[in-house]
PDB file of N, CA and C in Angstrom:
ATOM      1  N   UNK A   1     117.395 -17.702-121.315  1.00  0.00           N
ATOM      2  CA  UNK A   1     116.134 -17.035-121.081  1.00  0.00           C
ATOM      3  C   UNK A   1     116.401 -15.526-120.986  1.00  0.00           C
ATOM      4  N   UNK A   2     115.352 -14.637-121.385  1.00  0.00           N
ATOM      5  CA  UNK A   2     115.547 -13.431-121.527  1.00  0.00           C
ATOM      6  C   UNK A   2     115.049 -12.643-120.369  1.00  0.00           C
ATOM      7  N   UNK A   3     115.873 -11.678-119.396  1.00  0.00           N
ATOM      8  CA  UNK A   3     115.567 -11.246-118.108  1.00  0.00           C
ATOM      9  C   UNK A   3     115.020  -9.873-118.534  1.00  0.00           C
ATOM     10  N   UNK A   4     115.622  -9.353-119.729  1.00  0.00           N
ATOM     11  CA  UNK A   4     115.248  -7.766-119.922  1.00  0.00           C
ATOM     12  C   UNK A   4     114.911  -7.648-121.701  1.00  0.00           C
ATOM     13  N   UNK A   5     113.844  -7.792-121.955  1.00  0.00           N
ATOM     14  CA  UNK A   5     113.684  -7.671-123.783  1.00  0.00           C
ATOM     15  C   UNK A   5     114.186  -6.681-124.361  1.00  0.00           C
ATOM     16  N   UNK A   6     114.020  -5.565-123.662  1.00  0.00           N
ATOM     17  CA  UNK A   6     114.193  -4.048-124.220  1.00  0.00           C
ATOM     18  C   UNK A   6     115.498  -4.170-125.204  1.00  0.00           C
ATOM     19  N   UNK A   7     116.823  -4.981-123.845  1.00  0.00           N
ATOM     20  CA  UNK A   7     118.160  -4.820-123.959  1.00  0.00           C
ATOM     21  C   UNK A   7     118.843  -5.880-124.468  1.00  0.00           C
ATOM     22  N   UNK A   8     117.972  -6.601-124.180  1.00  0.00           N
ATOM     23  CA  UNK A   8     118.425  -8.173-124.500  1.00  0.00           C
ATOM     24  C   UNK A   8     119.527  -8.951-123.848  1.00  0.00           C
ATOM     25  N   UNK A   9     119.411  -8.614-122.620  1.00  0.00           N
ATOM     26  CA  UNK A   9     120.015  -9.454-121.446  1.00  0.00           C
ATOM     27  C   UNK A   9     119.490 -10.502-121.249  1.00  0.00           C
ATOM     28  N   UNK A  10     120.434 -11.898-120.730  1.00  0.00           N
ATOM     29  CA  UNK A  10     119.875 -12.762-120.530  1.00  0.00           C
ATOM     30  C   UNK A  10     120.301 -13.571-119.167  1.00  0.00           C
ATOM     31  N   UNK A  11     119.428 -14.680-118.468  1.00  0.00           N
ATOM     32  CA  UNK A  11     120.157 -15.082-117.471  1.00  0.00           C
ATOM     33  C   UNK A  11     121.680 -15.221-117.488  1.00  0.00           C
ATOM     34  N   UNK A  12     122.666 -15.796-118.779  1.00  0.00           N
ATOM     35  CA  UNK A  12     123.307 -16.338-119.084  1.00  0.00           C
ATOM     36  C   UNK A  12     124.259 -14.798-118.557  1.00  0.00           C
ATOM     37  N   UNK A  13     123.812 -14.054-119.313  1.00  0.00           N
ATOM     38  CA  UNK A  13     124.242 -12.480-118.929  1.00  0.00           C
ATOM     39  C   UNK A  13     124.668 -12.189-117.415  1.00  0.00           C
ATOM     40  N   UNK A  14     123.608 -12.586-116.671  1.00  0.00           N
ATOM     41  CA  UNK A  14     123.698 -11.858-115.265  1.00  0.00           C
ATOM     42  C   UNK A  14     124.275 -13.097-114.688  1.00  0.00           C
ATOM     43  N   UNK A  15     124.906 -14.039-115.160  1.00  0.00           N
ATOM     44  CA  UNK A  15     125.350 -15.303-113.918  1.00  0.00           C
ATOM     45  C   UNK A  15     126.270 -15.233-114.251  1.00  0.00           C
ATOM     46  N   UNK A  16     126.714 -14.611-115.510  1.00  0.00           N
ATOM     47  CA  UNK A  16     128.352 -13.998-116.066  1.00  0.00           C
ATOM     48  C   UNK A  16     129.256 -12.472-115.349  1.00  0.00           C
ATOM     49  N   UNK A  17     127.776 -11.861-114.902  1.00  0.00           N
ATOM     50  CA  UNK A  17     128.429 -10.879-114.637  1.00  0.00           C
ATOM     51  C   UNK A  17     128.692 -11.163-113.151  1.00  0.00           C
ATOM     52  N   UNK A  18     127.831 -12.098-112.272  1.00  0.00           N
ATOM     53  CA  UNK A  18     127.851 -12.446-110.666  1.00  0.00           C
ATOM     54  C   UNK A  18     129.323 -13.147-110.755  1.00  0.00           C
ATOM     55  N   UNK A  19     129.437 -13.930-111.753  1.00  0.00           N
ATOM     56  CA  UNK A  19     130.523 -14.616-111.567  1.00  0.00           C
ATOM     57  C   UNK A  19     132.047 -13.940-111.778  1.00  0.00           C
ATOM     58  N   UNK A  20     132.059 -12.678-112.380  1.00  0.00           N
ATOM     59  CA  UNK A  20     132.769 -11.411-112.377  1.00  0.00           C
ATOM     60  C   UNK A  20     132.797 -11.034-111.433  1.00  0.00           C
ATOM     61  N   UNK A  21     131.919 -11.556-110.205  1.00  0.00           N
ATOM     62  CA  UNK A  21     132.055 -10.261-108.857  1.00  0.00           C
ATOM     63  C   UNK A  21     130.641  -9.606-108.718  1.00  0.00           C
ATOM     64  N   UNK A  22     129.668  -9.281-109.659  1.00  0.00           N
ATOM     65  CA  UNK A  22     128.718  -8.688-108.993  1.00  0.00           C
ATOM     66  C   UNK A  22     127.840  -9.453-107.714  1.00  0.00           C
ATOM     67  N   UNK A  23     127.519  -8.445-107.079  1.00  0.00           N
ATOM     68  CA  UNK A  23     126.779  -8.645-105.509  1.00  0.00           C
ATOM     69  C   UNK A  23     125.203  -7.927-105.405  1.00  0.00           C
ATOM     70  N   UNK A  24     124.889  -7.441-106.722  1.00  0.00           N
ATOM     71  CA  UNK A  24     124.039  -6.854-106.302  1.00  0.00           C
ATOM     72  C   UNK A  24     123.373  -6.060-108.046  1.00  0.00           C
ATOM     73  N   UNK A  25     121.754  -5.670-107.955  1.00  0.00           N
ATOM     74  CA  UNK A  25     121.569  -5.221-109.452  1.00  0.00           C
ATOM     75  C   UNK A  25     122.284  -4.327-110.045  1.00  0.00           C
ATOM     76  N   UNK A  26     122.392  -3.686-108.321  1.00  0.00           N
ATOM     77  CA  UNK A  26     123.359  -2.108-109.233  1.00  0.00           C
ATOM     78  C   UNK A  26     124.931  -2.628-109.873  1.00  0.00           C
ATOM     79  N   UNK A  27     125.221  -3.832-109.021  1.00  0.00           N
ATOM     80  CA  UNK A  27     126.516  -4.029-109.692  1.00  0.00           C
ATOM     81  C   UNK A  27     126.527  -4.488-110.809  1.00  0.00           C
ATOM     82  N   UNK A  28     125.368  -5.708-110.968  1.00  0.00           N
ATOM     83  CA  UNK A  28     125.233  -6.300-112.413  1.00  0.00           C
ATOM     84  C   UNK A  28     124.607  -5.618-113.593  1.00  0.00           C
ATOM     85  N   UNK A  29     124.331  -4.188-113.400  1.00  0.00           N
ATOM     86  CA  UNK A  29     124.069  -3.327-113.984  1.00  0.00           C
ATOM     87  C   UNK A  29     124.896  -2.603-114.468  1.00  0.00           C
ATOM     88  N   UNK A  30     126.124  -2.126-113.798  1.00  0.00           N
ATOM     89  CA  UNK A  30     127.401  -1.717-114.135  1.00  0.00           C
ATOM     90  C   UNK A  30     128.142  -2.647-115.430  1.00  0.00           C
ATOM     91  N   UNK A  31     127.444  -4.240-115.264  1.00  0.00           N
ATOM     92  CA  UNK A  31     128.396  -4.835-116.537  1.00  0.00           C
ATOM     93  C   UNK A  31     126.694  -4.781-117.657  1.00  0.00           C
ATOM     94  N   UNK A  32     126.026  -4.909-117.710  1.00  0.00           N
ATOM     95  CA  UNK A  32     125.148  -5.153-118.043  1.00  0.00           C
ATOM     96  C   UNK A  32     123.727  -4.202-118.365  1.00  0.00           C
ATOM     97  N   UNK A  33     122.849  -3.489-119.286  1.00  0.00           N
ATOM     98  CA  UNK A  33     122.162  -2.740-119.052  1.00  0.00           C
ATOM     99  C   UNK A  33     120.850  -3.492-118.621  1.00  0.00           C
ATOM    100  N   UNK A  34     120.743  -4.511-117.808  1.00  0.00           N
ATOM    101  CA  UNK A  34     119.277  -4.951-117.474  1.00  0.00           C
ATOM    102  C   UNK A  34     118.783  -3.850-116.442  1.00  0.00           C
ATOM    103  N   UNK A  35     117.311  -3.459-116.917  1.00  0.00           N
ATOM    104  CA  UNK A  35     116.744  -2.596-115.895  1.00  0.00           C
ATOM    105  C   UNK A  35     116.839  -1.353-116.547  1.00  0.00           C
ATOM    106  N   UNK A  36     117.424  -0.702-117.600  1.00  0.00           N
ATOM    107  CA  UNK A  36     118.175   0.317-117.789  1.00  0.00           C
ATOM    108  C   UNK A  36     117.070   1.380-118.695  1.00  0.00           C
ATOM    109  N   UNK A  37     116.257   0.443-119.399  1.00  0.00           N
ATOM    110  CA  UNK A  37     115.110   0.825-120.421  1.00  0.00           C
ATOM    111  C   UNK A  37     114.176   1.714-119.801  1.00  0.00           C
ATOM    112  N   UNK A  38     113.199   0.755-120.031  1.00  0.00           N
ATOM    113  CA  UNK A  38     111.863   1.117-119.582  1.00  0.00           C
ATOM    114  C   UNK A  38     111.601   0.318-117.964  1.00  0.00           C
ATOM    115  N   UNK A  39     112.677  -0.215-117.013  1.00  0.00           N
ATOM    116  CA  UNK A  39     112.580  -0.417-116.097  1.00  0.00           C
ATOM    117  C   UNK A  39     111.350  -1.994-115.080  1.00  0.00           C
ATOM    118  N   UNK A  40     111.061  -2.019-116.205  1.00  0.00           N
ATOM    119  CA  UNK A  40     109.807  -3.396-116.701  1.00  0.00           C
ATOM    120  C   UNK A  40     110.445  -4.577-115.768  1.00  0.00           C
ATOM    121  N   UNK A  41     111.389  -4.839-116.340  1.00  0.00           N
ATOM    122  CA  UNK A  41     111.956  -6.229-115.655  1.00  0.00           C
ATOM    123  C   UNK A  41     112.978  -6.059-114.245  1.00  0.00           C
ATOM    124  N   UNK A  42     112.909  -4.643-113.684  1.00  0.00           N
ATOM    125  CA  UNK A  42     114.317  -4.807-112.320  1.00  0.00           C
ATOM    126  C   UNK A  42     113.411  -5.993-110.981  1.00  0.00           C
ATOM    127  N   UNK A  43     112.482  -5.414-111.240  1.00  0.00           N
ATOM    128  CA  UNK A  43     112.190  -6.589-110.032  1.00  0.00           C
ATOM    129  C   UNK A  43     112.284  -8.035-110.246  1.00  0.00           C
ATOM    130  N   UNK A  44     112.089  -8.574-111.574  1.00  0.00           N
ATOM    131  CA  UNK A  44     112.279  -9.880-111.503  1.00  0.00           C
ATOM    132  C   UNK A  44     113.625 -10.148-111.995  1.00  0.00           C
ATOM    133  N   UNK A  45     114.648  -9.361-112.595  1.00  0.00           N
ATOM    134  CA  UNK A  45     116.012  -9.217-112.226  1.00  0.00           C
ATOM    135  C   UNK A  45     116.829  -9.370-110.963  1.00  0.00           C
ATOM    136  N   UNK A  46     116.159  -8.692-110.380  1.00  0.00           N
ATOM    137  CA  UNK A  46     116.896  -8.339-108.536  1.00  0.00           C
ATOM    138  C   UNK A  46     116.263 -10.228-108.017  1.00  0.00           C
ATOM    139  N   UNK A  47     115.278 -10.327-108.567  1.00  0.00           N
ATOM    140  CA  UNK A  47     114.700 -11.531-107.465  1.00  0.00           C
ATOM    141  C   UNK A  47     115.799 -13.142-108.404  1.00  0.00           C
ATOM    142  N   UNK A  48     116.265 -12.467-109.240  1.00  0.00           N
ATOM    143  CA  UNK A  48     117.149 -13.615-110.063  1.00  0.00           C
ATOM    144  C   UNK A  48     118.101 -13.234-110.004  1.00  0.00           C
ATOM    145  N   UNK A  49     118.631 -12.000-109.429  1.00  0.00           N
ATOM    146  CA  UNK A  49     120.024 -12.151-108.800  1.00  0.00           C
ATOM    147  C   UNK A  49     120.087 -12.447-107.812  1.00  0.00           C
ATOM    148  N   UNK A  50     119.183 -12.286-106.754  1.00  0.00           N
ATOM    149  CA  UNK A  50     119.182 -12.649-105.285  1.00  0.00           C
ATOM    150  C   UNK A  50     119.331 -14.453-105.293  1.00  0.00           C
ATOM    151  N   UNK A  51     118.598 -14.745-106.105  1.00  0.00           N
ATOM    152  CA  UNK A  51     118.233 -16.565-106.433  1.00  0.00           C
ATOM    153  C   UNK A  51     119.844 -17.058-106.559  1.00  0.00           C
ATOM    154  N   UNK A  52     120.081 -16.185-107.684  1.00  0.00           N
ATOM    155  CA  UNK A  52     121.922 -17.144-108.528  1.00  0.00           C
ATOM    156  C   UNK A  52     122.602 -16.371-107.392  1.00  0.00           C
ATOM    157  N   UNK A  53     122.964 -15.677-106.278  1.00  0.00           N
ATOM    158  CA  UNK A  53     123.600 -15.456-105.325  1.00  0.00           C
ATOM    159  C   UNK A  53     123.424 -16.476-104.487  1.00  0.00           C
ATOM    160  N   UNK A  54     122.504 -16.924-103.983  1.00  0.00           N
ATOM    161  CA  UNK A  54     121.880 -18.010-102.792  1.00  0.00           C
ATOM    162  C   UNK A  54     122.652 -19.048-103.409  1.00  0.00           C
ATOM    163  N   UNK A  55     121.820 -19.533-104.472  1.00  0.00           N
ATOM    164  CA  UNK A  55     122.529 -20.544-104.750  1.00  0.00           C
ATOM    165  C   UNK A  55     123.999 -20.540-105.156  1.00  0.00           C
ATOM    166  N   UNK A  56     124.747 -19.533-105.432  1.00  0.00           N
ATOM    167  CA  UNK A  56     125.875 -19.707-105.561  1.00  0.00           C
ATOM    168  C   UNK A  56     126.941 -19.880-104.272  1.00  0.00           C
ATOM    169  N   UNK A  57     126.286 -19.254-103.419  1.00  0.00           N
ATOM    170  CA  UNK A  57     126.584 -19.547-101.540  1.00  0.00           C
ATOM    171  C   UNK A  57     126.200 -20.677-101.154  1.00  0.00           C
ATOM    172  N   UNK A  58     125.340 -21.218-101.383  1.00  0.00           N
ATOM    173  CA  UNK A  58     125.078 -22.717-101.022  1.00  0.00           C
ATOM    174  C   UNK A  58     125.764 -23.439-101.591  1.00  0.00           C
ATOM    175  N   UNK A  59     126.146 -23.370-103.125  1.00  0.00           N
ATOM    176  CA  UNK A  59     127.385 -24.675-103.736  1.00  0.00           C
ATOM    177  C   UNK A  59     128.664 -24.030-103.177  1.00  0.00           C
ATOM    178  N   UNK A  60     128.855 -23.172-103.228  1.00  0.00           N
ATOM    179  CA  UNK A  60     130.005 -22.703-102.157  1.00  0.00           C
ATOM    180  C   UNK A  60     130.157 -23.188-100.789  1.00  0.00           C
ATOM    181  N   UNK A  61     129.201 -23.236-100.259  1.00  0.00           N
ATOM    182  CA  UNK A  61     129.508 -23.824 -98.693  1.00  0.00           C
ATOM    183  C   UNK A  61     129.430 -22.796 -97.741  1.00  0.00           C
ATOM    184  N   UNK A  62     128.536 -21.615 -97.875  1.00  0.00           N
ATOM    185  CA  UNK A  62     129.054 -19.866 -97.109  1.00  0.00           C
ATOM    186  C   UNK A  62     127.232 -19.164 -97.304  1.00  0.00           C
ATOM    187  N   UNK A  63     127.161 -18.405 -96.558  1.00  0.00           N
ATOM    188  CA  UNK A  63     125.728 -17.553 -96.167  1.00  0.00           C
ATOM    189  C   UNK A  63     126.247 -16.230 -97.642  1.00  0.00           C
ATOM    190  N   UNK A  64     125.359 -16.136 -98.115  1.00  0.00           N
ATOM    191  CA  UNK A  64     125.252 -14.760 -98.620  1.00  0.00           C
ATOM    192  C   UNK A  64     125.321 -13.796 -98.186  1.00  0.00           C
TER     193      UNK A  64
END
């Protein structure tokens, strides 16, 4: 699914880059230009990184 059209990021994108270590948009922004355009999609970016963080702490076994 596509998180940013402009750039053509995709979930697949940002659960690649969390799984690299990012913690946060600005970090998954550093691998990734979502948000970077016309700025259209950071909020429902941030609310789908916040989501694949949670849940990645919950199959982990640990609080975010």
């Amino acid at each position: 699914m596509y998180i940013c059209l402009c750039q053509g990021v995709t979930d697949r994108d940002i659960k690649a880059s969390i799984e690299a270590g990012a913690k946060s948009l600005r970090e998954v922004q550093a691998n990734t230009p979502v948000g970077l355009n016309c700025g259209g999609c950071r909020d429902s970016a941030k609310a789908f990184i916040d989501e694949t963080l949670e849940q990645r702490a919950q199959t982990l076994g640990y609080a975010a």
